[in-house]
PDB file of N, CA and C in Angstrom:
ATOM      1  N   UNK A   1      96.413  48.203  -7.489  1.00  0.00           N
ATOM      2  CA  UNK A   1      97.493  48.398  -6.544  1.00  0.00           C
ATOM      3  C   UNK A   1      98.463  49.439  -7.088  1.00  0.00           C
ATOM      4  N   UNK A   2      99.113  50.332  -6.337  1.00  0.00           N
ATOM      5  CA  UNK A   2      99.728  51.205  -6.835  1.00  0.00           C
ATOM      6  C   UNK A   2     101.504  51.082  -6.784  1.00  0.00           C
ATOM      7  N   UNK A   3     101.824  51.363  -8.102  1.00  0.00           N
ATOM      8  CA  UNK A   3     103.518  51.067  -8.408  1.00  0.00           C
ATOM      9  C   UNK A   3     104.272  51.523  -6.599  1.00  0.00           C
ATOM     10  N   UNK A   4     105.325  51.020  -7.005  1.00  0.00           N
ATOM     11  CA  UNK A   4     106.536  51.593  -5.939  1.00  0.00           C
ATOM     12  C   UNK A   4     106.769  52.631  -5.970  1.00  0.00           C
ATOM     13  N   UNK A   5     107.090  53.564  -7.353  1.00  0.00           N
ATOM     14  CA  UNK A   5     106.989  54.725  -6.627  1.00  0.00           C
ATOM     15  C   UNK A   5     106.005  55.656  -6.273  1.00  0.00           C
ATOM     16  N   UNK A   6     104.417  55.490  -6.180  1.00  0.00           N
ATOM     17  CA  UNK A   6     103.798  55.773  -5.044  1.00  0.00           C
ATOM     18  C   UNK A   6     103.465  54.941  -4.306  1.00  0.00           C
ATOM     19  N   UNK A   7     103.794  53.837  -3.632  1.00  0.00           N
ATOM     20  CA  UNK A   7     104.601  53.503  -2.561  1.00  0.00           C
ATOM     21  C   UNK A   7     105.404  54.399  -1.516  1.00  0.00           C
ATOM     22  N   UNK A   8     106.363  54.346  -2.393  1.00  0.00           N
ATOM     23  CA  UNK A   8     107.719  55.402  -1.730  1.00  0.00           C
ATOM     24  C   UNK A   8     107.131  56.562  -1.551  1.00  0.00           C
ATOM     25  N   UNK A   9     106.266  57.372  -2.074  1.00  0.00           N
ATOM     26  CA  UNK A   9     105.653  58.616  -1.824  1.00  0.00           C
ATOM     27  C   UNK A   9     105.208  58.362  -0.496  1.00  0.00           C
ATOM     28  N   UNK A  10     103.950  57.296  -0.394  1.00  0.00           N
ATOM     29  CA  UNK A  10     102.980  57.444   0.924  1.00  0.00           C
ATOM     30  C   UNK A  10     103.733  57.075   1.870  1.00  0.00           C
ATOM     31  N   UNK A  11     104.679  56.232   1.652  1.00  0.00           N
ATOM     32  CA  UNK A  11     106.146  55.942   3.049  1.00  0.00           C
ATOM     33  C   UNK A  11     106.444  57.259   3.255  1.00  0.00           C
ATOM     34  N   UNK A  12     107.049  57.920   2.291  1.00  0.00           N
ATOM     35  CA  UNK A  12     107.884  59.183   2.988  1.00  0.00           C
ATOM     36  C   UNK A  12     106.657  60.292   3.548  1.00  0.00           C
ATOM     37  N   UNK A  13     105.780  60.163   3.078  1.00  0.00           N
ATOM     38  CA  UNK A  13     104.323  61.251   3.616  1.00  0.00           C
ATOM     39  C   UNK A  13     104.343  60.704   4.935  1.00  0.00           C
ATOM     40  N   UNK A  14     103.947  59.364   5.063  1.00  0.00           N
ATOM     41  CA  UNK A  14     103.719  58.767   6.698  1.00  0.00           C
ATOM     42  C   UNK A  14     104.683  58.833   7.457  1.00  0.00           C
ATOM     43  N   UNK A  15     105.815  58.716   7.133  1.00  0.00           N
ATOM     44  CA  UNK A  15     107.308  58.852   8.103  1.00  0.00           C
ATOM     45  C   UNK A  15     107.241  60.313   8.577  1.00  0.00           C
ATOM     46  N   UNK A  16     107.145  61.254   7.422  1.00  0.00           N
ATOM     47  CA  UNK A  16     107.182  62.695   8.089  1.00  0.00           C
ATOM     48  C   UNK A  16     106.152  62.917   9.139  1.00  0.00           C
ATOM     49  N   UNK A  17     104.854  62.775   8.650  1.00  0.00           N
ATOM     50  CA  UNK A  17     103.716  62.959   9.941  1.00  0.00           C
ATOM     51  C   UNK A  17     104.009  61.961  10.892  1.00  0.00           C
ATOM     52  N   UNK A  18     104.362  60.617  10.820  1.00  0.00           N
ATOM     53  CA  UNK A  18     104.539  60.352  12.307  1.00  0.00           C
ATOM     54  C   UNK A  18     105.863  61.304  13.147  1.00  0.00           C
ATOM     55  N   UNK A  19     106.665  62.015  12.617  1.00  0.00           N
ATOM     56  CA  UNK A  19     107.887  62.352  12.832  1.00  0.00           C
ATOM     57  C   UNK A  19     107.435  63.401  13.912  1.00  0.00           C
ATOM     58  N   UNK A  20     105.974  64.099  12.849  1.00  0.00           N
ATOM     59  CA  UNK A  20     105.613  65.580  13.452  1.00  0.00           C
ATOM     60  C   UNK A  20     104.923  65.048  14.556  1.00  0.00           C
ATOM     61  N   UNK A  21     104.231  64.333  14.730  1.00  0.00           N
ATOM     62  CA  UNK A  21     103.119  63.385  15.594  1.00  0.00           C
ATOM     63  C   UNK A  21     104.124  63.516  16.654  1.00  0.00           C
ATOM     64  N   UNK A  22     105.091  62.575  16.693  1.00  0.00           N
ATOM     65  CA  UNK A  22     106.008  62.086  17.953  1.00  0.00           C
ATOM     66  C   UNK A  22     106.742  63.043  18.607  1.00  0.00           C
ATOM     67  N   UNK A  23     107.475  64.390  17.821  1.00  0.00           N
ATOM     68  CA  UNK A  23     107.441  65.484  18.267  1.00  0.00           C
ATOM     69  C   UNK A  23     106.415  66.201  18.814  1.00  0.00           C
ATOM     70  N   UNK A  24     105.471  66.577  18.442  1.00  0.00           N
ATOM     71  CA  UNK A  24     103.866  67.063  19.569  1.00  0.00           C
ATOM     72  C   UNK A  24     104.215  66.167  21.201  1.00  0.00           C
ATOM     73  N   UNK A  25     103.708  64.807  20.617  1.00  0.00           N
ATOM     74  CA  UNK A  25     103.516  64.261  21.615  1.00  0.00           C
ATOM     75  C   UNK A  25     104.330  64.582  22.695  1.00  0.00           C
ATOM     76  N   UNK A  26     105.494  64.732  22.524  1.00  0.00           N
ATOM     77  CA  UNK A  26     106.882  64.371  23.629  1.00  0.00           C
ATOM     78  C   UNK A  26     106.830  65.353  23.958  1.00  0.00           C
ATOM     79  N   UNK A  27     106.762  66.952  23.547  1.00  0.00           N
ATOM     80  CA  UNK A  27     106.742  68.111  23.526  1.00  0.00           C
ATOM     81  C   UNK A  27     105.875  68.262  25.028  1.00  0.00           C
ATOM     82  N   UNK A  28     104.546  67.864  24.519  1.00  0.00           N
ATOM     83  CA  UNK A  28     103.439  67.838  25.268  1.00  0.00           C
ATOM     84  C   UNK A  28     103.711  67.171  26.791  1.00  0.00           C
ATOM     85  N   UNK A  29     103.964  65.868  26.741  1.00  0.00           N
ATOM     86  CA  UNK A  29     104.514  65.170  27.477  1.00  0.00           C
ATOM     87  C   UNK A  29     105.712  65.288  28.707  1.00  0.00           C
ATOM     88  N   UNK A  30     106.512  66.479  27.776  1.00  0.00           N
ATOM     89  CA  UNK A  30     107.291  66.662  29.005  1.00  0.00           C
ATOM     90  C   UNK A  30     107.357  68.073  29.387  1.00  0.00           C
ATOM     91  N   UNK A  31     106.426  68.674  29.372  1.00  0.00           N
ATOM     92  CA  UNK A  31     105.822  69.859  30.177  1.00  0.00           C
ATOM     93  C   UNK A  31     106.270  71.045  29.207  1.00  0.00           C
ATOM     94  N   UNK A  32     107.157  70.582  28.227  1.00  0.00           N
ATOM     95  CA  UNK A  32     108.123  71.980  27.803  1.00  0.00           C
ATOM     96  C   UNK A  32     107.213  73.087  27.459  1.00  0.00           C
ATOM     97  N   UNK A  33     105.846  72.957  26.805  1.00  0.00           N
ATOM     98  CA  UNK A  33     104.717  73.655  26.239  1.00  0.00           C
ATOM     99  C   UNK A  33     103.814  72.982  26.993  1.00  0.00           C
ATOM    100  N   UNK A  34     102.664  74.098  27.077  1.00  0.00           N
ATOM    101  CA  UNK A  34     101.382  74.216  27.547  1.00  0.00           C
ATOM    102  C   UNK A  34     100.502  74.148  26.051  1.00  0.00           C
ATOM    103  N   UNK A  35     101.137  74.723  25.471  1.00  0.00           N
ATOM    104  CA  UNK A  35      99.773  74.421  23.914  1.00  0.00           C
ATOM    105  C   UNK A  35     101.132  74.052  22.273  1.00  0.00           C
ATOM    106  N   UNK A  36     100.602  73.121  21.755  1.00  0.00           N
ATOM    107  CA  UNK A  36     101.536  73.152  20.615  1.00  0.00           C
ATOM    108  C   UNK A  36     100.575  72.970  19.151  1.00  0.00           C
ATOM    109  N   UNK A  37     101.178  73.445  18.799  1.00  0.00           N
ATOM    110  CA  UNK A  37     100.477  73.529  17.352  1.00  0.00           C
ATOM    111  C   UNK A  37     101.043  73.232  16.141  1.00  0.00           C
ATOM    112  N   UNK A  38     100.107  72.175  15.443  1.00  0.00           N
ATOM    113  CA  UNK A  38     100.912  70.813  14.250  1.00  0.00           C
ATOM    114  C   UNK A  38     100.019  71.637  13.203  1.00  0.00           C
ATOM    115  N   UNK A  39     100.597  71.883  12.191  1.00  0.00           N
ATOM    116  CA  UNK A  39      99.567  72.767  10.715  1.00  0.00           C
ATOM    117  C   UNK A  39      98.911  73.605  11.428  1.00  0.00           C
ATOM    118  N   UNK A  40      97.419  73.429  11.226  1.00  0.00           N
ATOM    119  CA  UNK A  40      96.464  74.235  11.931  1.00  0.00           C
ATOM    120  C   UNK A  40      95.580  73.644  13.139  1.00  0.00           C
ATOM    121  N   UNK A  41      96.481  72.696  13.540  1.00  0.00           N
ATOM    122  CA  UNK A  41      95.476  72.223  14.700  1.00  0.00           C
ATOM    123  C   UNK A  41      96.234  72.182  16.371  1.00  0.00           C
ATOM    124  N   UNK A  42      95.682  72.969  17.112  1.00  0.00           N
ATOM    125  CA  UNK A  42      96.203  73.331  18.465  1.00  0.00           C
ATOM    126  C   UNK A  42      95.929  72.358  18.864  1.00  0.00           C
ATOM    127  N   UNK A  43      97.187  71.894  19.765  1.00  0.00           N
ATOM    128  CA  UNK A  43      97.246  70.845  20.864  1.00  0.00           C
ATOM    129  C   UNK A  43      97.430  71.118  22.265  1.00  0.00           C
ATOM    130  N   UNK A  44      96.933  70.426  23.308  1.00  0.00           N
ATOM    131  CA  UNK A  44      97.388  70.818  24.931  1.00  0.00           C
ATOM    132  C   UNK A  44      97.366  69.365  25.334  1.00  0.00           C
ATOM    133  N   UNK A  45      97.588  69.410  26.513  1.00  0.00           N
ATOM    134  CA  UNK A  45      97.780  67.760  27.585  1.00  0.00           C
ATOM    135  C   UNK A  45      96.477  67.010  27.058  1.00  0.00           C
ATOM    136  N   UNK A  46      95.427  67.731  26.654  1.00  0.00           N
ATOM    137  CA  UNK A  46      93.999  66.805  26.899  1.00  0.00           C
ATOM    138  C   UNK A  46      94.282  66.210  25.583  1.00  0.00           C
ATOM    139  N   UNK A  47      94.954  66.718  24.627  1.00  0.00           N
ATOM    140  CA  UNK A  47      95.024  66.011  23.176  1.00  0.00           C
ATOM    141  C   UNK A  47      95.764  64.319  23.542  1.00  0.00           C
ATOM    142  N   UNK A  48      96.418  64.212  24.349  1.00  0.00           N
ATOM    143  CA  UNK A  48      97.663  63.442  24.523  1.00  0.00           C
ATOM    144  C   UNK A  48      97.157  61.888  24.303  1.00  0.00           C
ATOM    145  N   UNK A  49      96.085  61.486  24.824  1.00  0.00           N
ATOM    146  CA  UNK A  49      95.373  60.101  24.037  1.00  0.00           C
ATOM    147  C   UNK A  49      95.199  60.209  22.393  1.00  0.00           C
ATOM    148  N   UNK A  50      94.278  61.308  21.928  1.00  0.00           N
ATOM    149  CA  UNK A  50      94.195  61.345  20.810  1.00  0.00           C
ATOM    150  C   UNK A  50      95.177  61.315  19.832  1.00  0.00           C
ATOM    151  N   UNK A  51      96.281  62.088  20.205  1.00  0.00           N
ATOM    152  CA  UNK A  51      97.486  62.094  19.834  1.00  0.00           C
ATOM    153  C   UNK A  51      98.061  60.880  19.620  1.00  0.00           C
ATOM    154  N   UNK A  52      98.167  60.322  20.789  1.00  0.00           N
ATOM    155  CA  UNK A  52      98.850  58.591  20.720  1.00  0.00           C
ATOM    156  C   UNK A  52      98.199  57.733  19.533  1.00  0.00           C
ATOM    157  N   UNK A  53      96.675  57.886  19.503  1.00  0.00           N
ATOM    158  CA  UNK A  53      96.098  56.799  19.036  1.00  0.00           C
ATOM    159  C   UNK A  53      96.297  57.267  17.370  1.00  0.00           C
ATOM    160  N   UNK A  54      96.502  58.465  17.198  1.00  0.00           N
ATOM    161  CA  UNK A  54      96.730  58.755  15.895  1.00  0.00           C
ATOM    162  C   UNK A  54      98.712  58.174  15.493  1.00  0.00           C
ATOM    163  N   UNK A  55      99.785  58.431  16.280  1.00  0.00           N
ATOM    164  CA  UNK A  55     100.813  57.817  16.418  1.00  0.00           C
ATOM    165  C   UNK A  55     100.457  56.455  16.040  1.00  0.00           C
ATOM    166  N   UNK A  56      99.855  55.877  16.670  1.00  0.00           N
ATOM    167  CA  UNK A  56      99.403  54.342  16.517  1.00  0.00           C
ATOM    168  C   UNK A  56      99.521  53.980  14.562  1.00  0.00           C
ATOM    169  N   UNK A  57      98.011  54.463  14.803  1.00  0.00           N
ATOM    170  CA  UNK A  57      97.804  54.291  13.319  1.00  0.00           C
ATOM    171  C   UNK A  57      98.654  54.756  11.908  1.00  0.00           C
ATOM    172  N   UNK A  58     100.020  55.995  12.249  1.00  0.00           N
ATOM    173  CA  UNK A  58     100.601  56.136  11.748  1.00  0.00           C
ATOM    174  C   UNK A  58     101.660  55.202  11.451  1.00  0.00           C
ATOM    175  N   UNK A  59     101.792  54.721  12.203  1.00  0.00           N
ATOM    176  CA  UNK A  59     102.919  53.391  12.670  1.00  0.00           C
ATOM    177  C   UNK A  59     102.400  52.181  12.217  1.00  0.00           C
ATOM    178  N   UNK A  60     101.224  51.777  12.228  1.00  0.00           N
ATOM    179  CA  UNK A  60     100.809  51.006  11.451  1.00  0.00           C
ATOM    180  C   UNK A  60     100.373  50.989   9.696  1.00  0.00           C
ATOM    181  N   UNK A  61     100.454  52.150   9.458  1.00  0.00           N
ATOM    182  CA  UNK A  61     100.054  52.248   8.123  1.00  0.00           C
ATOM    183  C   UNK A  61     101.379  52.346   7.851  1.00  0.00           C
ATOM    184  N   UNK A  62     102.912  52.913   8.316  1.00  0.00           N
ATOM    185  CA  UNK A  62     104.054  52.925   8.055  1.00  0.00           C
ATOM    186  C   UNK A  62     104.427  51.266   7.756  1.00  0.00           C
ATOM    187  N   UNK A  63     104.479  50.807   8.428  1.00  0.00           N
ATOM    188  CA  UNK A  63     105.072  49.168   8.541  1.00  0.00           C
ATOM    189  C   UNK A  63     103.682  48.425   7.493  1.00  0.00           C
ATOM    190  N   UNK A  64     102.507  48.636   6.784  1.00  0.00           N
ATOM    191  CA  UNK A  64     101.888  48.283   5.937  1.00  0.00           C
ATOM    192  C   UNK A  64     102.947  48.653   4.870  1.00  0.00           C
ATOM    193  N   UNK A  65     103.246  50.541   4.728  1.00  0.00           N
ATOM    194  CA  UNK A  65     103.728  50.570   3.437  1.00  0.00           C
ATOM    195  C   UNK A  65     104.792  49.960   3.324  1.00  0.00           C
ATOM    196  N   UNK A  66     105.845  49.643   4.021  1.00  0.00           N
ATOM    197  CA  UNK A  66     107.280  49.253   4.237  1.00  0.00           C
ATOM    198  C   UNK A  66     107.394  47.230   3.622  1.00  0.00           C
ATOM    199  N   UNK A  67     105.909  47.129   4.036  1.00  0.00           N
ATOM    200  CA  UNK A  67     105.884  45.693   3.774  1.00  0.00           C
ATOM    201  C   UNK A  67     105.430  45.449   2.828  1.00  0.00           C
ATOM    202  N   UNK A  68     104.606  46.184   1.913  1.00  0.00           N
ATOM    203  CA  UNK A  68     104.553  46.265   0.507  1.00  0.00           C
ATOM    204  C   UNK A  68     105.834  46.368  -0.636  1.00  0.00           C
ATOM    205  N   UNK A  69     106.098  47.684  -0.386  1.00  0.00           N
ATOM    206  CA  UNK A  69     107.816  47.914  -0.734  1.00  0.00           C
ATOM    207  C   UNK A  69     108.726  46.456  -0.528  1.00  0.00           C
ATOM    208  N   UNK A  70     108.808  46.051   0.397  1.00  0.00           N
ATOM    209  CA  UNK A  70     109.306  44.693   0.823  1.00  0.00           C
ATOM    210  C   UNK A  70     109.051  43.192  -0.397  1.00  0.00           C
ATOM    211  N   UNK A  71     107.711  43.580  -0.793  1.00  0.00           N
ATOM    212  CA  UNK A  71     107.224  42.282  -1.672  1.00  0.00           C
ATOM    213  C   UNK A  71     106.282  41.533  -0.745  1.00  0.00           C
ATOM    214  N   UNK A  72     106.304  41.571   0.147  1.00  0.00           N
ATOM    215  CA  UNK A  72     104.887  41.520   1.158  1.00  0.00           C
ATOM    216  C   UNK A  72     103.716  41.532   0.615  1.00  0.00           C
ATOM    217  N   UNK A  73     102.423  41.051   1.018  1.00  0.00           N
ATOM    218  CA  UNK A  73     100.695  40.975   0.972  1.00  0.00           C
ATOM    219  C   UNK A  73     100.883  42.321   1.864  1.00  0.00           C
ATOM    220  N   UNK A  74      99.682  42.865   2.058  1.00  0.00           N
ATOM    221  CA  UNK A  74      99.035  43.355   2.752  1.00  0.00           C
ATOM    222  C   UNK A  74      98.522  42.846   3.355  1.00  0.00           C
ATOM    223  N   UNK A  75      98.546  43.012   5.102  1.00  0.00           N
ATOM    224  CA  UNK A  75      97.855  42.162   6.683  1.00  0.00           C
ATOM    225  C   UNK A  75      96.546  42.164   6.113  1.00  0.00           C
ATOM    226  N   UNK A  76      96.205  41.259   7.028  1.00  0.00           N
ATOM    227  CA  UNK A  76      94.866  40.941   6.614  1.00  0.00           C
ATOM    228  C   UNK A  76      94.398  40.710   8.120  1.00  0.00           C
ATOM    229  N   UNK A  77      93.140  41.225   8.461  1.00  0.00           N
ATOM    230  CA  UNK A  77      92.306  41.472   9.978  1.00  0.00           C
ATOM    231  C   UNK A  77      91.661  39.983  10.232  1.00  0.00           C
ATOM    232  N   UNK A  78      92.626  39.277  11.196  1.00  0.00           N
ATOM    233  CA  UNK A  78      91.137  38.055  11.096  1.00  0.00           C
ATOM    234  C   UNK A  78      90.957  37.878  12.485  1.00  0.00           C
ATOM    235  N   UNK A  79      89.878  37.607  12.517  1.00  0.00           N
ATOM    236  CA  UNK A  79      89.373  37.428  14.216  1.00  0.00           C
ATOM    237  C   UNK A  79      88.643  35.628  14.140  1.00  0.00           C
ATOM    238  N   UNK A  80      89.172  35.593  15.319  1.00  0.00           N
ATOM    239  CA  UNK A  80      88.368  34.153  16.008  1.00  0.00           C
ATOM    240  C   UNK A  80      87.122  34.105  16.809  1.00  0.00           C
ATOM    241  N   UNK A  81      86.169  33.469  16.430  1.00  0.00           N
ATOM    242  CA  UNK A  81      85.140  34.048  17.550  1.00  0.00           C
ATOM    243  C   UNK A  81      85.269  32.380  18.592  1.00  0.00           C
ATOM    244  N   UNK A  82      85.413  32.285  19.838  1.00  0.00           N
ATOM    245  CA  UNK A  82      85.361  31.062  20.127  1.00  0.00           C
ATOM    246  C   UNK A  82      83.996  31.099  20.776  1.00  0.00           C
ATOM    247  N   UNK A  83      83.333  29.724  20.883  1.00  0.00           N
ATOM    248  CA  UNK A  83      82.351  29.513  20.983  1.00  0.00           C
ATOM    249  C   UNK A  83      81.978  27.765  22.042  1.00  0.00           C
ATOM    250  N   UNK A  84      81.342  28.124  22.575  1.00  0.00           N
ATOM    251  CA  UNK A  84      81.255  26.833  23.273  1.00  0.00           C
ATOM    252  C   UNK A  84      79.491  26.055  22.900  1.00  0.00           C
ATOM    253  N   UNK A  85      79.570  24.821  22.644  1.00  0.00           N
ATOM    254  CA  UNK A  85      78.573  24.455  22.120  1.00  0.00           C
ATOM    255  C   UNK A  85      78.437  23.195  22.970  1.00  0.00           C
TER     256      UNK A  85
END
């Protein structure tokens, strides 16, 4: 597991890209641009799912690191399968 302060590194890495993420998006979103471009990767309206779902996961790996930092576990994925017998 890695100390707090890289912790605090991958928090502040993920905060900035979701920052840039949510800027695209909204950009996109409210007509102001027809094409926008994050580093080297061009965006237009058709990106705008992909976009989100990457927002998503930024936001979730944010509130992972935040809850580490915190003294928190790390979530853990559990599924139920129900079953009728």
């Amino acid at each position: 597991m890695a100390d707090k302060v890289e912790i605090r590194a991958r928090l502040d890495f993920w905060k900035e890209s979701l920052t840039a993420l949510r800027k695209a998006y909204l950009a996109l979103l409210d007509g102001e641009v027809k094409g926008y471009k994050l580093k080297d990767r061009e965006l237009t309206m058709l990106d705008l799912p992909s976009l989100f779902k990457e927002i998503k996961e930024a936001e979730q790996r944010v509130d992972e690191l935040e809850s580490l930092l915190a003294g928190g576990a790390r979530r853990k994925a559990v599924a139920v399968i129900p079953r009728d017998w």
